[in-house]
Protein backbone atom coordinates (compact mmCIF):
# COMPACT_ATOMS: atom_id res chain seq x y z
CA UNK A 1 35.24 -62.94 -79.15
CA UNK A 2 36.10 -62.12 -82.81
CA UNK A 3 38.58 -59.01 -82.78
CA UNK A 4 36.05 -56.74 -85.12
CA UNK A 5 32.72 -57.44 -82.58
CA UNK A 6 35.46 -57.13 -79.66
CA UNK A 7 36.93 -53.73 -80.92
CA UNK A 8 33.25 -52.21 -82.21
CA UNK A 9 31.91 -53.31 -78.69
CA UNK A 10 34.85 -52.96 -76.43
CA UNK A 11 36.34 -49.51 -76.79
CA UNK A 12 34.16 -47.25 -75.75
CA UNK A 13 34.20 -48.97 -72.56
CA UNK A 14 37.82 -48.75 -72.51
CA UNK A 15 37.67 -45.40 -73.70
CA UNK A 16 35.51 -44.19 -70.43
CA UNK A 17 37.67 -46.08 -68.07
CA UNK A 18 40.66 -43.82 -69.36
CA UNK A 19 38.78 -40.71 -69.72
CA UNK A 20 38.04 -41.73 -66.01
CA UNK A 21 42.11 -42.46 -65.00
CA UNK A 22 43.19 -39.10 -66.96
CA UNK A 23 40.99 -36.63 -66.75
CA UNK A 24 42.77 -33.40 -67.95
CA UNK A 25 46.61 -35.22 -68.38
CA UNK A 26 48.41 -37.78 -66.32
CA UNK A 27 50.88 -35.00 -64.53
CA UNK A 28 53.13 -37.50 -63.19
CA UNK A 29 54.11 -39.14 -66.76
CA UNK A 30 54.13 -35.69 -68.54
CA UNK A 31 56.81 -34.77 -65.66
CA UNK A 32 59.04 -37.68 -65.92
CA UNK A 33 58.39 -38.45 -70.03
CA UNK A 34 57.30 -35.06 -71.72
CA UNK A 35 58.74 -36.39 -74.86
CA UNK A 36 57.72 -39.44 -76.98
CA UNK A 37 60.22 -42.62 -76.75
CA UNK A 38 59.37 -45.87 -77.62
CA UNK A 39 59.71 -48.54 -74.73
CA UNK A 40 58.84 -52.21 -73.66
CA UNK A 41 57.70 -53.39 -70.10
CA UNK A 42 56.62 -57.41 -68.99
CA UNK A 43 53.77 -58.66 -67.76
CA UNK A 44 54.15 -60.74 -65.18
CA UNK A 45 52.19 -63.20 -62.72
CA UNK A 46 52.46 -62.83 -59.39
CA UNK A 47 49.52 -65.74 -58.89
CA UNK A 48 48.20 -68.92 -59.81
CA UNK A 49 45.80 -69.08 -62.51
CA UNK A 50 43.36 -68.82 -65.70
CA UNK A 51 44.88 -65.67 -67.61
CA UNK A 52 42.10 -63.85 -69.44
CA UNK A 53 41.13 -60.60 -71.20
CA UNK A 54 45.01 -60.47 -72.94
CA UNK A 55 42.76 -58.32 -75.84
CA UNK A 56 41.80 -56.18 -73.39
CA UNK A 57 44.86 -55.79 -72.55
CA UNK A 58 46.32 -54.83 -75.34
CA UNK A 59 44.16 -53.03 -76.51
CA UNK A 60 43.90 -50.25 -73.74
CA UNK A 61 47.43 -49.68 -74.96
CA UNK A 62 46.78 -49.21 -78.89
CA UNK A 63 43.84 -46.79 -78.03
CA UNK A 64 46.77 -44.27 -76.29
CA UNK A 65 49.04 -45.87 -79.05
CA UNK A 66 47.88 -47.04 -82.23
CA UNK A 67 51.52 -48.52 -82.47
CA UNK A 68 51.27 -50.44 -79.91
CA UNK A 69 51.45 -54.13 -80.19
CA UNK A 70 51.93 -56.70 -77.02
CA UNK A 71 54.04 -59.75 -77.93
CA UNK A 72 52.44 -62.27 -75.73
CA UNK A 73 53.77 -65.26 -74.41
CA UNK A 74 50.76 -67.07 -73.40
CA UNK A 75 46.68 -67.46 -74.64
CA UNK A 76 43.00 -66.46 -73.16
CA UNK A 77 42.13 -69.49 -71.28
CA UNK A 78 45.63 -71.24 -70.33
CA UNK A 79 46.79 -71.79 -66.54
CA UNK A 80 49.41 -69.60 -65.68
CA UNK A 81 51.62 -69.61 -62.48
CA UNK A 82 53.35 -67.15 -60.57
CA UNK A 83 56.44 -65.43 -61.68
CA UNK A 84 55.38 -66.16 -64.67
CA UNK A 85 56.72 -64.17 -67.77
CA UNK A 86 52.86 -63.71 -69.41
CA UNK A 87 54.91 -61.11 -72.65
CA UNK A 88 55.91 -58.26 -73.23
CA UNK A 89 54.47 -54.58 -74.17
CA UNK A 90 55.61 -52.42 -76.95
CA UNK A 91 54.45 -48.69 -77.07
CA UNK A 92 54.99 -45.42 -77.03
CA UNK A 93 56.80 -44.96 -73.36
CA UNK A 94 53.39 -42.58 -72.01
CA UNK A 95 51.33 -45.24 -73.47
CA UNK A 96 52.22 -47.48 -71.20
CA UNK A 97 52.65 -45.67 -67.88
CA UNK A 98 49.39 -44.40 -68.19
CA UNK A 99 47.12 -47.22 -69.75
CA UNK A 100 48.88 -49.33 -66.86
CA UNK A 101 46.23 -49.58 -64.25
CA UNK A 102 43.64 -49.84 -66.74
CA UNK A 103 44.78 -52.39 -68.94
CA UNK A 104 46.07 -54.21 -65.35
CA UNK A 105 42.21 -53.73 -63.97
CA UNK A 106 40.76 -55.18 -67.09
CA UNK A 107 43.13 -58.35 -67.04
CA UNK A 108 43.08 -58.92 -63.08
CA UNK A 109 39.49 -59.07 -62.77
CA UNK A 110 38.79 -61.12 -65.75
CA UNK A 111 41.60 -63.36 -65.19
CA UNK A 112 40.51 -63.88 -61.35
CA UNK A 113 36.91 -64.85 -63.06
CA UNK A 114 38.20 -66.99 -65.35
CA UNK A 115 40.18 -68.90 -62.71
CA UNK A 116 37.30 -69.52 -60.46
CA UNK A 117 35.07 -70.73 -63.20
CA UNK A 118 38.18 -72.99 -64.01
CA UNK A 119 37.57 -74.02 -60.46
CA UNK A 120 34.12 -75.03 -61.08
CA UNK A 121 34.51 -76.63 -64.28
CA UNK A 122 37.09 -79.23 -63.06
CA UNK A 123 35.12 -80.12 -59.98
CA UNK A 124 32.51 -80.60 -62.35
CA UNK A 125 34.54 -82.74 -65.08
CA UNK A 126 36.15 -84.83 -61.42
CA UNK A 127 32.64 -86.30 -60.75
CA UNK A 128 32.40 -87.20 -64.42
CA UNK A 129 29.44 -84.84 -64.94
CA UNK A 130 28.42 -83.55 -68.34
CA UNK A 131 26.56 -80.01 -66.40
CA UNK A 132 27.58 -77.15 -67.58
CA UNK A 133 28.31 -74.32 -65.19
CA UNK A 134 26.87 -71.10 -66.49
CA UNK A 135 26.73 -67.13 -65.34
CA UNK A 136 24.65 -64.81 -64.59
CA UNK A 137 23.19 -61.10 -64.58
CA UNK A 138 24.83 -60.69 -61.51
CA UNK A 139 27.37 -58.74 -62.66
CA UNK A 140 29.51 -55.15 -62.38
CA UNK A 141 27.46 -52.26 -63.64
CA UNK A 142 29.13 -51.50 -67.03
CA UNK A 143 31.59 -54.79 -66.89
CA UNK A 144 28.62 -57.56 -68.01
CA UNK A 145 30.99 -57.64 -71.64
CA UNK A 146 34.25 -58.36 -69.99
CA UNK A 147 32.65 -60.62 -67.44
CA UNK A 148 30.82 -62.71 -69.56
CA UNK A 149 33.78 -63.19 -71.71
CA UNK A 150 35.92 -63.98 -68.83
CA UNK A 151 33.49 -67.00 -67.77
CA UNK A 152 33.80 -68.79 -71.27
CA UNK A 153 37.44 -68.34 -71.23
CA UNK A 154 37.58 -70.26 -67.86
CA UNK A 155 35.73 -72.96 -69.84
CA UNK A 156 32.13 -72.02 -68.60
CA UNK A 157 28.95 -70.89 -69.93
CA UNK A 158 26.79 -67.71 -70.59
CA UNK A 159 23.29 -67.92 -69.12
CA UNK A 160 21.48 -64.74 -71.02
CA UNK A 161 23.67 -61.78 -71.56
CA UNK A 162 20.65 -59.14 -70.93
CA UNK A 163 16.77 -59.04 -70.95
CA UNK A 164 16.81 -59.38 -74.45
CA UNK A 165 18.44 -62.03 -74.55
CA UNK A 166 15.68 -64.38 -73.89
CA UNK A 167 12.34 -65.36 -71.84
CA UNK A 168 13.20 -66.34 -67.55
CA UNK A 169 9.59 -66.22 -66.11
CA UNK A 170 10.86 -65.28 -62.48
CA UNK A 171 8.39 -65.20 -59.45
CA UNK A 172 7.78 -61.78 -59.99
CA UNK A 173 6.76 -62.30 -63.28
CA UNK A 174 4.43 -65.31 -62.67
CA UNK A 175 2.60 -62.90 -59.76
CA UNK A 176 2.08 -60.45 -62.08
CA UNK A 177 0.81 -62.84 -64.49
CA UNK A 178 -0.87 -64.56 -62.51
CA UNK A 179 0.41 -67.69 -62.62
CA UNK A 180 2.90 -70.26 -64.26
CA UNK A 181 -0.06 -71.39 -67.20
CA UNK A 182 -0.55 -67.55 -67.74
CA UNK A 183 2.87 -66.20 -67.72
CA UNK A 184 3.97 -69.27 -70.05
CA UNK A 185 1.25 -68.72 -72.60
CA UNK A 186 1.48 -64.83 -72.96
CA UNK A 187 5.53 -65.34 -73.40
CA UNK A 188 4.51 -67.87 -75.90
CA UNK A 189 2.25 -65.03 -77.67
CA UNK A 190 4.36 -62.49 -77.79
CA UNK A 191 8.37 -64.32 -77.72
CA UNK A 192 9.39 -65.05 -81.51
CA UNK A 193 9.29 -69.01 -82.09
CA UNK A 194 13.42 -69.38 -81.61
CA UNK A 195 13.17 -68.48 -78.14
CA UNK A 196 13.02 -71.26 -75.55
CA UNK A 197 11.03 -69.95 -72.13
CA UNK A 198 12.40 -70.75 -69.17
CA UNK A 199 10.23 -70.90 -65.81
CA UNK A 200 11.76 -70.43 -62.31
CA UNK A 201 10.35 -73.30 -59.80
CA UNK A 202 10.69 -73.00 -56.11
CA UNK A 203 8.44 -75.74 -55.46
CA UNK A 204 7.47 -79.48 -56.87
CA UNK A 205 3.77 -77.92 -57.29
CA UNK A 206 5.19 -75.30 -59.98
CA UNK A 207 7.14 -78.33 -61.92
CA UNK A 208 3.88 -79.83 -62.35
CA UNK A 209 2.71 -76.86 -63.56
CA UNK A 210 5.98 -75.35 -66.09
CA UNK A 211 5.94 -79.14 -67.54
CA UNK A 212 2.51 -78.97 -68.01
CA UNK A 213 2.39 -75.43 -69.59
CA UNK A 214 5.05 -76.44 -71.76
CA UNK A 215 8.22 -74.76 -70.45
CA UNK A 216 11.29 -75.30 -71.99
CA UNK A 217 13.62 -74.84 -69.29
CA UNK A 218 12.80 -75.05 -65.61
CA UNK A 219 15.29 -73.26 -62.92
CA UNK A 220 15.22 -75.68 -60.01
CA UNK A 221 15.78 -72.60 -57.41
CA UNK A 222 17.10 -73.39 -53.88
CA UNK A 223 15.52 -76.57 -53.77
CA UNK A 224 17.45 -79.49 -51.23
CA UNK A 225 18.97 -82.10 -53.20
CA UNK A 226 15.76 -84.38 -52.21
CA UNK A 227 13.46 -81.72 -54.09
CA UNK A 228 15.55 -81.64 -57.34
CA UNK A 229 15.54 -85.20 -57.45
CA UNK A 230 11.82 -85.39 -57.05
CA UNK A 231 11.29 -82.87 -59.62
CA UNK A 232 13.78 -84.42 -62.14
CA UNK A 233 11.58 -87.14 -61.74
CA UNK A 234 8.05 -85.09 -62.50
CA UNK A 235 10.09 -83.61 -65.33
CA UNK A 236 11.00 -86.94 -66.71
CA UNK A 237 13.60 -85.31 -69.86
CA UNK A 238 10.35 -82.79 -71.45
CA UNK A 239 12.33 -80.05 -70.38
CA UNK A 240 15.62 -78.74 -70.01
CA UNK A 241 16.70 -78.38 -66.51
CA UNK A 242 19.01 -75.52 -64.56
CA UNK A 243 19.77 -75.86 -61.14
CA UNK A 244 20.41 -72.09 -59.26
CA UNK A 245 20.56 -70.57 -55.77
CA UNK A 246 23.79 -70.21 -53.23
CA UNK A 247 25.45 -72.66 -55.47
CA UNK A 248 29.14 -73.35 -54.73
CA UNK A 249 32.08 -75.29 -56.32
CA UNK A 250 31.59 -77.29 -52.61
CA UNK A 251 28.37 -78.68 -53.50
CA UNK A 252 28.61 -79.03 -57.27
CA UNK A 253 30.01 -82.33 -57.43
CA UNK A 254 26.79 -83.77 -55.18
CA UNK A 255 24.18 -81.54 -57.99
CA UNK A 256 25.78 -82.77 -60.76
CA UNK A 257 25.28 -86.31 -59.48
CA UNK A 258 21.74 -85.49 -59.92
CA UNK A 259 22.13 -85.31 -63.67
CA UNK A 260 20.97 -81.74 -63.94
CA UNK A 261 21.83 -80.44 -67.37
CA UNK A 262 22.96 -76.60 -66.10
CA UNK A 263 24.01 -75.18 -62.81
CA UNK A 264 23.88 -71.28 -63.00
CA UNK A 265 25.94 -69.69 -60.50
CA UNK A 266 26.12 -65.79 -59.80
CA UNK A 267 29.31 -66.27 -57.36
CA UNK A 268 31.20 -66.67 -60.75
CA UNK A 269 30.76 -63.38 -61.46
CA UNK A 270 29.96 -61.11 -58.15
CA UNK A 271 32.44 -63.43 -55.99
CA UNK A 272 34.99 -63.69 -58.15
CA UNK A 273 38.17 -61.99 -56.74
CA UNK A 274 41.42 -60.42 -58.77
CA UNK A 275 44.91 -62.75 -60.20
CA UNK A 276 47.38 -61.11 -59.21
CA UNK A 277 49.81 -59.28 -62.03
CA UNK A 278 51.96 -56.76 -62.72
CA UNK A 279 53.98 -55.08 -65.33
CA UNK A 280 57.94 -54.26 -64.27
CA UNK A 281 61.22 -53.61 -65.97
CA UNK A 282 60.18 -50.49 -67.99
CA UNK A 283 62.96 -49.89 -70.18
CA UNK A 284 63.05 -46.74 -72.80
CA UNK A 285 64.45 -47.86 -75.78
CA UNK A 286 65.53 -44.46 -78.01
């Protein structure tokens, strides 16, 4: 993410997770630091992992504190390992007692992303696969921007980032169109020409039918490993293919076998727990 898209995009999602920390004034930094002094604290692992969202980071500090600057020791996207010195803060002392457990949310979740797309990457690159594991909309209410973020740094791929994004014919859609044919020529009508449509196939019936209506992509959805490879077959290389449903990093190595060209996978996102980190050694400077 370039820093002038990340900052026009970014803060005002920062800004509402603060206004939701400190709501009137954070009472217990005014009591112990009513005065400004400048002051450093470290960031620290306290896990294995993908690091991730280090922007964010910093930047929840330089919205309290435009002088604030983070000196950091290590980059979005490299493995990190516990006790781990990850660099060090620089701000205005209330700065950085009370843009803590923001900045710390921020970085924990996208880092723990990040790590378990790692996860799925490498089992991925072990079976000498060329798949590429990509997200989902199945994300936090509000966090889709970090999220999404956090999956490329951990070396994955973003599916659509919103409805607008693109055309998935679902099986919702194709009911109320009435149809794979019908749904695929009415998003033909009305999608502009640079958008590819993808069709969602439960069954080796509706292959027939998304390859024959033309479908660039077809979502192989839940479908035993004996159905894909069927339907692989009926698609032959005319369309792009995505494999989805319950997908783990336990069975990825056995789908990418299959030669699928993307595995979509909302676990990424909704499953994904924290990395552990914290900041310690406050010290006031002046």
């Amino acid at each position: 993410m370039d820093l002038s898209s990340f900052v026009l995009i970014v803060d005002e999602h920062i800004k509402r997770a603060l206004r939701e920390d400190i709501t009137s004034e954070d009472v217990s930094t005014a009591a112990v630091m009513p005065e400004a002094h400048r002051g450093t604290v470290e960031l620290i692992a306290k896990q294995d992992g993908v690091i991730a969202g280090l922007q964010v980071f910093e930047r929840t500090f330089k919205i309290l504190d435009p002088t604030a600057r983070f000196d950091a020791a290590v980059s979005d996207g490299q493995r990190i390992s516990s006790g781990q010195l990850l660099g060090v803060v620089h701000a205005d002392v209330r700065a950085l007692l009370s843009g803590e457990r923001v900045a710390l949310n921020y970085l924990q979740r996208m880092s723990g992303i990040a790590t378990k797309t790692r996860q799925a990457v490498d089992a991925l690159a072990d079976a000498g696969s060329k798949t590429v594991i990509v997200d989902t909309r199945k994300t936090t209410p509000g966090m889709r921007i970090f999220e999404k973020e956090a999956v490329r740094l951990g070396g994955g791929g973003n599916h659509r980032f919103n409805l607008s994004d693109g055309v998935m014919l679902k099986d919702n859609h194709l009911d109320a169109a009435g149809g794979i044919t019908n749904a695929v020529r009415a998003a033909r009508s009305r999608a502009p020409f640079v958008r590819k449509i993808e069709v969602e196939c439960e069954t080796l019936e509706q292959v027939s039918e998304a390859v024959e209506a033309g479908a660039d992509i077809i979502m192989l959805d839940n479908m035993s490993t004996q159905q894909m490879k069927e339907a692989l077959s009926l698609i032959d290389g005319r369309a792009e293919t995505e494999c989805s449903g319950n997908v783990d990093i336990d069975a990825l190595q056995g789908i990418a076998a299959l030669g699928v060209d993307y595995v979509s996978s909302g676990a990424l996102t909704h499953s994904a727990g924290i990395l552990d980190l914290s900041m310690k050694h406050l010290k006031v400077l002046d």
